[in-house]
N, C-alpha and C. Protein backbone atom coordinates (compact mmCIF):
# COMPACT_ATOMS: atom_id res chain seq x y z
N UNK A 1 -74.27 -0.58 30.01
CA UNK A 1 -75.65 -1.02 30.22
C UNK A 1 -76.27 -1.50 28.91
N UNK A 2 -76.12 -0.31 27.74
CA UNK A 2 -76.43 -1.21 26.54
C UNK A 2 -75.86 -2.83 26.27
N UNK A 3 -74.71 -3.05 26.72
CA UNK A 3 -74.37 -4.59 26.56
C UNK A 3 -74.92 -5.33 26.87
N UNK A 4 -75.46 -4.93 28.33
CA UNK A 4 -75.97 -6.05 28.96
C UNK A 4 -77.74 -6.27 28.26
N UNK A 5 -77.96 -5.27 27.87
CA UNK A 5 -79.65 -5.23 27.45
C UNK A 5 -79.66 -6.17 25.77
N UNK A 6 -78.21 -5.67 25.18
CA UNK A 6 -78.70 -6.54 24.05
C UNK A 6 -78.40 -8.01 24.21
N UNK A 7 -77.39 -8.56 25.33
CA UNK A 7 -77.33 -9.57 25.69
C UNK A 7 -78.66 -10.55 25.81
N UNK A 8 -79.22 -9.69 26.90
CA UNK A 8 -80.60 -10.57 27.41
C UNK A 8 -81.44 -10.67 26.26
N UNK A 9 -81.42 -9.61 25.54
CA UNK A 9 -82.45 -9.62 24.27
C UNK A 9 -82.13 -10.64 23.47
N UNK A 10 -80.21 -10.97 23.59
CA UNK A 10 -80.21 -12.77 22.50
C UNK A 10 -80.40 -13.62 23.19
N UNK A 11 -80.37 -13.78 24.51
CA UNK A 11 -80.91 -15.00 25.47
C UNK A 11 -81.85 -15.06 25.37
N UNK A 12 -82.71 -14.00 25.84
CA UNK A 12 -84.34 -14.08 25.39
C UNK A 12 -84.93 -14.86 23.75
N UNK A 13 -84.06 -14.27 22.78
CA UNK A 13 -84.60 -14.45 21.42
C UNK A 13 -84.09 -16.00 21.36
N UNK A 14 -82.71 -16.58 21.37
CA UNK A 14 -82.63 -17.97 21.53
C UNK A 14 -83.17 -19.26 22.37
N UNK A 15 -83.79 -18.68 23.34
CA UNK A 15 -85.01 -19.44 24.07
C UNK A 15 -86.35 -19.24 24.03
N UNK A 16 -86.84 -19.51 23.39
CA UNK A 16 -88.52 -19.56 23.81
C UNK A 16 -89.09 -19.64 24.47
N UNK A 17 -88.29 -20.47 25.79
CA UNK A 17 -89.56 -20.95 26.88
C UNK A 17 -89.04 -20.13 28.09
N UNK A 18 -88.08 -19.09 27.49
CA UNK A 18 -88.16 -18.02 28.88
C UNK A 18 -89.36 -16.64 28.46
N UNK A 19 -90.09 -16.54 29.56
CA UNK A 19 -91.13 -15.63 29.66
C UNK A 19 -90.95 -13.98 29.77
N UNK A 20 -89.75 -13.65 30.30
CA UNK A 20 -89.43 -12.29 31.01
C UNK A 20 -87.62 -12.35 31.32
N UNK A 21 -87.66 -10.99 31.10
CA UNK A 21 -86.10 -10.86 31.68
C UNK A 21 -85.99 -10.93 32.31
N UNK A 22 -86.59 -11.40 33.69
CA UNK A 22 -86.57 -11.34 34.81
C UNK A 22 -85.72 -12.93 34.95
N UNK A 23 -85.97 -13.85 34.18
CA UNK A 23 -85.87 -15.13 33.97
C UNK A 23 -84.56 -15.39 33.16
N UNK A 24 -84.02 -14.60 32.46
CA UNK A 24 -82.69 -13.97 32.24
C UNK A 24 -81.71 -14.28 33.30
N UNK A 25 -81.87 -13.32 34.44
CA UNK A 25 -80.83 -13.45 35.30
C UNK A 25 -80.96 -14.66 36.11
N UNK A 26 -81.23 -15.52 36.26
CA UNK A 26 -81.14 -16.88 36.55
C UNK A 26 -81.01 -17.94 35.77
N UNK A 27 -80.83 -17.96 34.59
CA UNK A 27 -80.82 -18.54 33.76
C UNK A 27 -78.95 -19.35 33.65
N UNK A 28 -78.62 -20.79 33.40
CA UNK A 28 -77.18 -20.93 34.10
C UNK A 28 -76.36 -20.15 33.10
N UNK A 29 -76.43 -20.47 31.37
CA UNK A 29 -75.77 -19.22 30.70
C UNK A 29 -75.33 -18.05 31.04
N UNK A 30 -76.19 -17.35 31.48
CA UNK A 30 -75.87 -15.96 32.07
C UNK A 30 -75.09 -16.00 33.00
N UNK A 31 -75.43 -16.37 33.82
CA UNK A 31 -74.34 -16.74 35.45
C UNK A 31 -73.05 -17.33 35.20
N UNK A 32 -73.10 -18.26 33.76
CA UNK A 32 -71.82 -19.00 33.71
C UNK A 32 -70.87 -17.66 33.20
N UNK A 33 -71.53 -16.74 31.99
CA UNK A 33 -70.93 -16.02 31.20
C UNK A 33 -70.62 -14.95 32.06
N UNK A 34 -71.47 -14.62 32.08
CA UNK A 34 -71.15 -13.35 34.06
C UNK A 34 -69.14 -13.70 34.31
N UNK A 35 -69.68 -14.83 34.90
CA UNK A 35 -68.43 -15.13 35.77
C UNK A 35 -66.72 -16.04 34.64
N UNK A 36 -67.52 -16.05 33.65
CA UNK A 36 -65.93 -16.31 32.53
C UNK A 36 -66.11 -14.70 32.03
N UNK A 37 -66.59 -13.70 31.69
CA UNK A 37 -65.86 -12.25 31.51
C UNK A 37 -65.25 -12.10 32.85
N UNK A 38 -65.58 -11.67 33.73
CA UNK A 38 -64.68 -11.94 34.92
C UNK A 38 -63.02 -12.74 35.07
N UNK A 39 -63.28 -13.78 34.71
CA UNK A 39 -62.32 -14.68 35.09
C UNK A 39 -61.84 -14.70 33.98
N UNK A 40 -61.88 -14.07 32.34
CA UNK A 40 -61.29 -14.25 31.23
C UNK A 40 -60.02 -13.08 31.62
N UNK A 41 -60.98 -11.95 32.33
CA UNK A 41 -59.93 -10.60 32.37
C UNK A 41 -59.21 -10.82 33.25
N UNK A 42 -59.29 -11.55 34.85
CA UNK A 42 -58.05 -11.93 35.70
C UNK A 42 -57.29 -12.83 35.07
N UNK A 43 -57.20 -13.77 33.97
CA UNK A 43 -56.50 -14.67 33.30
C UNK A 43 -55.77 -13.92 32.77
N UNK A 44 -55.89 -12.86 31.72
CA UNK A 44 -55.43 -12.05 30.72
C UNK A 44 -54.50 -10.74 31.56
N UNK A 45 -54.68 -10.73 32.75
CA UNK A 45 -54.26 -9.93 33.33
C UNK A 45 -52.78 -10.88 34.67
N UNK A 46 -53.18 -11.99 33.93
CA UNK A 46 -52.14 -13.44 34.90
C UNK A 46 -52.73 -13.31 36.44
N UNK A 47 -53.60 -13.30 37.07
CA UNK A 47 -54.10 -13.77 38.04
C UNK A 47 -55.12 -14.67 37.94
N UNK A 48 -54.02 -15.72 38.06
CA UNK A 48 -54.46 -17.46 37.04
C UNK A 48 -55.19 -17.78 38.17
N UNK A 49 -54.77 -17.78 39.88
CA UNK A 49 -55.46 -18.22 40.62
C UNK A 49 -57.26 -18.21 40.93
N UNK A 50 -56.91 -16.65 41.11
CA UNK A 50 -58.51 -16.20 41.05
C UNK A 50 -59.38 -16.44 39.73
N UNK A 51 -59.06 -16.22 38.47
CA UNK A 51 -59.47 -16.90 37.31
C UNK A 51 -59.85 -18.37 37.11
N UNK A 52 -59.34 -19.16 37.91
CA UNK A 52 -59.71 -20.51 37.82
C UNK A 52 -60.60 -20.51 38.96
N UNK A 53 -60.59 -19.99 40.25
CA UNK A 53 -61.30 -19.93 41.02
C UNK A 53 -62.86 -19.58 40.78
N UNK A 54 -63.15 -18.45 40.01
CA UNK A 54 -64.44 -17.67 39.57
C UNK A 54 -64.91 -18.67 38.93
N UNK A 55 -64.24 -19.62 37.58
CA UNK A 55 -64.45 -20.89 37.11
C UNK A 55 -65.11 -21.64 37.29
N UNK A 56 -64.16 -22.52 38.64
CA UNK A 56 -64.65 -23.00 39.85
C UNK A 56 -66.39 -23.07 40.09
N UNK A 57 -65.74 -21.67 40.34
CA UNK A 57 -67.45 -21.49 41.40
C UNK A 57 -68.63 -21.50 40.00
N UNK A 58 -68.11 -20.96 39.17
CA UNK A 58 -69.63 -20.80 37.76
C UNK A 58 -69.73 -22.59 38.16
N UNK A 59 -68.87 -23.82 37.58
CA UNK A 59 -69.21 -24.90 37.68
C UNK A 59 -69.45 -25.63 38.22
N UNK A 60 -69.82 -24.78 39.74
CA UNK A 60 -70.20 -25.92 40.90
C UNK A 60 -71.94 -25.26 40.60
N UNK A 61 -72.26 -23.83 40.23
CA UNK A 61 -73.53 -23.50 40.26
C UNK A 61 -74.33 -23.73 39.03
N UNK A 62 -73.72 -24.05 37.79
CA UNK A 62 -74.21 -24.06 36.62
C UNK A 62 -74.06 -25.38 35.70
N UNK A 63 -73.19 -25.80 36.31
CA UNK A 63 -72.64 -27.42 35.77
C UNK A 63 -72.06 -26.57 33.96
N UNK A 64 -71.31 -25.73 33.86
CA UNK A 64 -70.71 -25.25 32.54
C UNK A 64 -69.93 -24.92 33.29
N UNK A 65 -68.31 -25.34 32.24
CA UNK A 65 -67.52 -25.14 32.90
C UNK A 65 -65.98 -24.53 31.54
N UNK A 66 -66.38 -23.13 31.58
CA UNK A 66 -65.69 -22.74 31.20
C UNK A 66 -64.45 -22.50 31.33
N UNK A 67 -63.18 -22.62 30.64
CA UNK A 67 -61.87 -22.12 31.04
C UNK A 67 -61.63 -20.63 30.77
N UNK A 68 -60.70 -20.12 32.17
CA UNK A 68 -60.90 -18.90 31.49
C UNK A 68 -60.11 -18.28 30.36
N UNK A 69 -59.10 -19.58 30.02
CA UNK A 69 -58.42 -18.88 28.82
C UNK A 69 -59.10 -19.18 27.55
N UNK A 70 -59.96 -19.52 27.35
CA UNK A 70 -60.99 -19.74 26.08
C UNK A 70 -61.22 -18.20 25.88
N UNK A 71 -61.69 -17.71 24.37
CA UNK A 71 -61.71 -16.89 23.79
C UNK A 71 -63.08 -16.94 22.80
N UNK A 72 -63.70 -16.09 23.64
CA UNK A 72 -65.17 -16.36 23.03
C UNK A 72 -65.89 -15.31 22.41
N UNK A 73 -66.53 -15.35 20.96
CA UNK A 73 -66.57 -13.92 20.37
C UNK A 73 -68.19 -13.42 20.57
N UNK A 74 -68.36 -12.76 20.22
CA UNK A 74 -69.93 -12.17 20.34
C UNK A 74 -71.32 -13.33 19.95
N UNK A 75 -72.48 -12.69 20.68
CA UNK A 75 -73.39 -13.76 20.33
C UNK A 75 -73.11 -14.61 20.36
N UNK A 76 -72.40 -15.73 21.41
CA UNK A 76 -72.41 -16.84 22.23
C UNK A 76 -73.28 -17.53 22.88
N UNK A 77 -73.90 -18.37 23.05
CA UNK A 77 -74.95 -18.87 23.47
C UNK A 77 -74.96 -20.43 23.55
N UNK A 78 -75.15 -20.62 25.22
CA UNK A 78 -75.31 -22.46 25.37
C UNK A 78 -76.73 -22.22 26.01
N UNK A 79 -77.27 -23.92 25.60
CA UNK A 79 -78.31 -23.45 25.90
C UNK A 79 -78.93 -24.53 26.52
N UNK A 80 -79.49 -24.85 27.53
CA UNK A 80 -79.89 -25.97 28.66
C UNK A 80 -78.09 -26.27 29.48
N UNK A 81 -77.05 -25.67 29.16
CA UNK A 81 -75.83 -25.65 29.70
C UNK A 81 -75.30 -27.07 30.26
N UNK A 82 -75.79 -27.55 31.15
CA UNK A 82 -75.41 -28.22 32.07
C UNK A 82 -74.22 -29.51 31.18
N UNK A 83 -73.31 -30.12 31.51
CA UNK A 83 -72.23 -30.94 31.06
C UNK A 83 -71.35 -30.08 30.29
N UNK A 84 -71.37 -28.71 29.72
CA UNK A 84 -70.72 -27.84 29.10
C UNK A 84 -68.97 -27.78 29.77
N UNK A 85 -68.18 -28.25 28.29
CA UNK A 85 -66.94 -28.24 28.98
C UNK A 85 -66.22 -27.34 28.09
N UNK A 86 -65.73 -26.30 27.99
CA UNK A 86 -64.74 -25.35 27.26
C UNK A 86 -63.08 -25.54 27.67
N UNK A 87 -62.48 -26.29 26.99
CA UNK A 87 -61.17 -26.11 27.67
C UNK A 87 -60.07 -24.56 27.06
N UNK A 88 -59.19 -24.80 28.01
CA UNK A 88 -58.47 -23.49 27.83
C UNK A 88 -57.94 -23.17 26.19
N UNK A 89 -57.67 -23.48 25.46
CA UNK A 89 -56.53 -23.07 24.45
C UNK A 89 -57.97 -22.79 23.32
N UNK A 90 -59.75 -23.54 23.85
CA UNK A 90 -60.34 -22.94 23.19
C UNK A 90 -60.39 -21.20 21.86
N UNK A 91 -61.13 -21.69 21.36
CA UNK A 91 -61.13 -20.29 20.26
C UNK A 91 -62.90 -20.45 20.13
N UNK A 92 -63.74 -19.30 20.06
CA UNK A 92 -65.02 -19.85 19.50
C UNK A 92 -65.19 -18.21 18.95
N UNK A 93 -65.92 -18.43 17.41
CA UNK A 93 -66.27 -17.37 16.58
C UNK A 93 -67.70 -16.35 17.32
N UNK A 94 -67.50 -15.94 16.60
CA UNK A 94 -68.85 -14.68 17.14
C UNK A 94 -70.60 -15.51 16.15
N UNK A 95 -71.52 -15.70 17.02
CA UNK A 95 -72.58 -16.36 16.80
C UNK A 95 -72.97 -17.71 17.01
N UNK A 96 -72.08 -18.18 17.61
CA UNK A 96 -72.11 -19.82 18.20
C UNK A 96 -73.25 -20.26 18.79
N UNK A 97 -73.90 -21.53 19.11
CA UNK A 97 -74.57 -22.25 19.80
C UNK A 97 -74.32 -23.67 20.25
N UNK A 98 -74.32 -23.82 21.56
CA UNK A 98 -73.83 -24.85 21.97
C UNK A 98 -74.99 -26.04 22.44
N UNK A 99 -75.20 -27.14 22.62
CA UNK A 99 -76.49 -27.50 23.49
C UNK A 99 -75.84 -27.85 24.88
N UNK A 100 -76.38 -28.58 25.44
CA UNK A 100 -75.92 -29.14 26.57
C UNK A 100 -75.05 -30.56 26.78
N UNK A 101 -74.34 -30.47 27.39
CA UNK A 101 -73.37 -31.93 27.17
C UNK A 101 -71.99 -31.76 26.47
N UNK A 102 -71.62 -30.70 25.81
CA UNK A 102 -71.01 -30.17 24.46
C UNK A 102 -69.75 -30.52 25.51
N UNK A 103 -68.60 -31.39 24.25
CA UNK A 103 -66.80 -30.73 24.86
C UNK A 103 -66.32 -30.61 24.35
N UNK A 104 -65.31 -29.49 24.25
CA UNK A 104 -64.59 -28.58 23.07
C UNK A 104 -63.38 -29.04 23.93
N UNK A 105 -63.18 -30.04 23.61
CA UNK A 105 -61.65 -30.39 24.65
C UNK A 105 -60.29 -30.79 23.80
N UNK A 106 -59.37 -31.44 24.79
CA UNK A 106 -57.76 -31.71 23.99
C UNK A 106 -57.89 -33.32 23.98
N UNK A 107 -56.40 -33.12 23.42
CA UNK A 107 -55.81 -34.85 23.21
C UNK A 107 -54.95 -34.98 23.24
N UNK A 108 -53.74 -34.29 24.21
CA UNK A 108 -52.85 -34.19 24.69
C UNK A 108 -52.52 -32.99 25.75
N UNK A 109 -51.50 -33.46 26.59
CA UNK A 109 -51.34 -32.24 27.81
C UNK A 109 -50.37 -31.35 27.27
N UNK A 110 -50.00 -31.19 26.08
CA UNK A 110 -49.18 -30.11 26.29
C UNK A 110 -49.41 -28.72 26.15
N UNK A 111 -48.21 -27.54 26.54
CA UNK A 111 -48.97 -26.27 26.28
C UNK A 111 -49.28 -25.25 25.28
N UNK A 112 -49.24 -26.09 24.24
CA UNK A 112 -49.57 -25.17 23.03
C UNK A 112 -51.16 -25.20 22.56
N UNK A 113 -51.57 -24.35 21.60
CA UNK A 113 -52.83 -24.77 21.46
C UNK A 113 -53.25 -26.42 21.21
N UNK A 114 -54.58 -26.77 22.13
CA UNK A 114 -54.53 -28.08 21.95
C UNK A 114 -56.56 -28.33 21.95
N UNK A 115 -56.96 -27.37 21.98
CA UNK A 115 -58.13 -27.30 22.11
C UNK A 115 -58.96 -26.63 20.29
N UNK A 116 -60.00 -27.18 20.18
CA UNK A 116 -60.71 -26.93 19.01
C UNK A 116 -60.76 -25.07 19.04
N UNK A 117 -60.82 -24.73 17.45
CA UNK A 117 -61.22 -23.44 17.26
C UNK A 117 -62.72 -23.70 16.22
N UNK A 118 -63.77 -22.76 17.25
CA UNK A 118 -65.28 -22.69 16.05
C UNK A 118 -65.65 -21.24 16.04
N UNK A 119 -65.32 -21.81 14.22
CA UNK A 119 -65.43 -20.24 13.77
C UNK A 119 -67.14 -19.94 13.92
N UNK A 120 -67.24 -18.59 12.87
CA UNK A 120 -68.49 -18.40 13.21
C UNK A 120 -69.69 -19.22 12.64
N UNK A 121 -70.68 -18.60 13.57
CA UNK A 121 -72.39 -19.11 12.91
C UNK A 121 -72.62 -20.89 12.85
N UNK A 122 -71.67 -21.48 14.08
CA UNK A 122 -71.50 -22.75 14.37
C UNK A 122 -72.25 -23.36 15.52
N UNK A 123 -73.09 -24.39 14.97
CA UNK A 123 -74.10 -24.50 15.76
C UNK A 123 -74.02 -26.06 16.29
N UNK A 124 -73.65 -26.61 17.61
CA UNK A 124 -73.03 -27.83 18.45
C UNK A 124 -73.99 -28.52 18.99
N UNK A 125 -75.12 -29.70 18.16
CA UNK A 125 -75.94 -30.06 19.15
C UNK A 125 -75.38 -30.91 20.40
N UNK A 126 -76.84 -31.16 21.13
CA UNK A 126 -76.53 -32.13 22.14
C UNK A 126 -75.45 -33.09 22.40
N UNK A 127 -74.64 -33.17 23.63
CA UNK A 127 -73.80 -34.24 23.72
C UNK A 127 -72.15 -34.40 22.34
N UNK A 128 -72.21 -33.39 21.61
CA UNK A 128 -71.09 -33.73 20.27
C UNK A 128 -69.95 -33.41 21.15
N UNK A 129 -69.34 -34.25 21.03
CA UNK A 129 -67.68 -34.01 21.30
C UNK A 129 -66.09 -33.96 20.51
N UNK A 130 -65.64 -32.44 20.58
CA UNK A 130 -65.22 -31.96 19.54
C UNK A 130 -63.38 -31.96 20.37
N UNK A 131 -62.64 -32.83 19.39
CA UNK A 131 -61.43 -32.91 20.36
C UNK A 131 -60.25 -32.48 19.54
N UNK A 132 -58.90 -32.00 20.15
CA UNK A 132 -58.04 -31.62 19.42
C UNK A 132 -57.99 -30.26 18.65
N UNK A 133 -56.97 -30.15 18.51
CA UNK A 133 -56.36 -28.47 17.53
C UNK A 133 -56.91 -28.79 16.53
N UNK A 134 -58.73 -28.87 16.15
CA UNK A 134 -59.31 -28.62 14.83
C UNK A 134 -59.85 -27.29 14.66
N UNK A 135 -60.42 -27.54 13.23
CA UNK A 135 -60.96 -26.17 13.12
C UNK A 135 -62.65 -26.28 12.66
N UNK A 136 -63.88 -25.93 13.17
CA UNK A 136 -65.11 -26.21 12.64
C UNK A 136 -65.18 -24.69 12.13
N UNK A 137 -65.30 -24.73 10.65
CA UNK A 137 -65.40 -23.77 10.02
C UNK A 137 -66.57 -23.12 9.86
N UNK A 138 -67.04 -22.04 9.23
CA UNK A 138 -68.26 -21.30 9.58
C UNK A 138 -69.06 -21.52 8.94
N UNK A 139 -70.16 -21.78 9.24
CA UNK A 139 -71.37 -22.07 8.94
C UNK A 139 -71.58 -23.80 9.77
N UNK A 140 -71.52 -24.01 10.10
CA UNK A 140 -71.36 -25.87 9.97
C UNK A 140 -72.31 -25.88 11.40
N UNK A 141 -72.86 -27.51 11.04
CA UNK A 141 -73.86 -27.71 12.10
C UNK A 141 -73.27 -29.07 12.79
N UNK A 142 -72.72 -29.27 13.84
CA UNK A 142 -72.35 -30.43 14.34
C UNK A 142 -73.72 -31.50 14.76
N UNK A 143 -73.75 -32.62 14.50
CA UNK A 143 -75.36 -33.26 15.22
C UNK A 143 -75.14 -33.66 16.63
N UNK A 144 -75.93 -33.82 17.38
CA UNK A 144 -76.28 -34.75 18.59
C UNK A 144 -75.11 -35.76 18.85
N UNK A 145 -74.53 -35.89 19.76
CA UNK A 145 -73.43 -37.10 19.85
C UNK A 145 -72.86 -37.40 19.14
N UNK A 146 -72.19 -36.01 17.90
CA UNK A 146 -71.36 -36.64 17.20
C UNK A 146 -69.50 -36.69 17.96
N UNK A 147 -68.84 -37.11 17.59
CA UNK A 147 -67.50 -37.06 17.74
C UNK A 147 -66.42 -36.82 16.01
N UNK A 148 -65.82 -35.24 17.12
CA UNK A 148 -65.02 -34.99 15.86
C UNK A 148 -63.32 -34.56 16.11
N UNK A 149 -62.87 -35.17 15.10
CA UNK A 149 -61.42 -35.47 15.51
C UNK A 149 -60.62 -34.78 13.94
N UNK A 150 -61.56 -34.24 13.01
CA UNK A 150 -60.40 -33.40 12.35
C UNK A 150 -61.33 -32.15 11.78
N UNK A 151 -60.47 -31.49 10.63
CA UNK A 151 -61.21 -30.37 10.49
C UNK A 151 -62.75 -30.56 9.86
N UNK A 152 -63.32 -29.37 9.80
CA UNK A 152 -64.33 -29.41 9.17
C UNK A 152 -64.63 -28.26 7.96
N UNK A 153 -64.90 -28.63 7.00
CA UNK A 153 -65.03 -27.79 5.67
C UNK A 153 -66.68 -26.80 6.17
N UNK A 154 -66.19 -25.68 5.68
CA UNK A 154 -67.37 -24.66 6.08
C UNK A 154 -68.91 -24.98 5.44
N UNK A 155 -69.56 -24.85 6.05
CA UNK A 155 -71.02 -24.82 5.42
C UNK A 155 -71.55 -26.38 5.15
N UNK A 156 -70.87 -27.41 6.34
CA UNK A 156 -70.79 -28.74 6.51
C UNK A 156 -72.09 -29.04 7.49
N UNK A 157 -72.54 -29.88 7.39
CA UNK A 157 -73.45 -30.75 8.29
C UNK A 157 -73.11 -32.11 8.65
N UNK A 158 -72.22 -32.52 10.09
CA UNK A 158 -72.07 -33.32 10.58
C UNK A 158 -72.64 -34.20 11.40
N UNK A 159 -72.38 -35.69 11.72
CA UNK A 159 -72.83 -36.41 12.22
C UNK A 159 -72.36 -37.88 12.56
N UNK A 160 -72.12 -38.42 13.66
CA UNK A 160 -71.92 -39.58 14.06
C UNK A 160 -70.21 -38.81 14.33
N UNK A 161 -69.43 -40.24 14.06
CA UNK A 161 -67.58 -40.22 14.24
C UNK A 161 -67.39 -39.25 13.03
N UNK A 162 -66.75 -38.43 13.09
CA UNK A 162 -65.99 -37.95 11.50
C UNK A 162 -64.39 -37.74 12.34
N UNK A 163 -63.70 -38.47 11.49
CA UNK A 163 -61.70 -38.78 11.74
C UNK A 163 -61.33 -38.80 10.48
């Protein structure tokens, strides 16, 4: 129960324009995250079906669409959600922020890691799309519609194409 209380207390504190905890549990974050702990532990436990399924359903109700093999550390937070794409081989550090539109996706099908790792205290505005086995190191602020295709040096402020 304590988890869940300090949870709402960082949803609450990273939004302003929610009024009450009451506004918490409807909120699509919550509902998305709800249902990837769920579907992270049937993944981890190889009941891939139902894990993609729970998925599924977060992204038909929340438009975020987490994989459940992404690996997501404490103090996580997207925020207006909707276009949110996490693919599987994901990694994300403890203190993240995502905006809405965000894709942490691949650039190739194969099955090794192929998806971005963001370490901590990494903050993803609007629309940036982050592709490939990179690494956004900690501290770093991605901008608005940027596109990024290699690593990033810690304590960086990005913007536009960086390759």
């Amino acid at each position: 129960m304590n988890k869940i209380k300090k949870y709402f207390k960082l949803i609450k504190a990273k939004d302003p324009a929610l009024h009450s905890y009451f506004e918490v549990l409807i909120y699509p974050f919550t509902i998305a995250i709800f249902y990837y702990k769920i579907a992270h532990f049937l993944y981890l436990h190889k009941f891939y079906f139902l894990a993609r399924y729970l998925s599924e359903k977060a992204k038909t109700k929340t438009g975020i669409e987490i994989h459940p093999g992404a690996v997501i550390g404490k103090n996580f937070f997207i925020d207006h959600g909707s276009g949110v794409v996490i693919g599987e081989t994901t990694i994300i550090g403890n203190n993240v922020m995502l905006y809405h539109n965000v894709t942490l996706g691949s650039t190739t099908y194969t099955k090794e890691k192929r998806h971005p790792t963001i370490e901590d205290n990494v903050t993803i505005g609007t629309g940036a799309t982050i592709l490939g086995n990179i690494t956004i190191k900690a501290n770093s602020k991605i901008g608005a519609k940027s596109l990024v295709l290699k690593d990033v040096p810690p304590n960086s402020t990005i913007t536009g194409l960086y390759k």
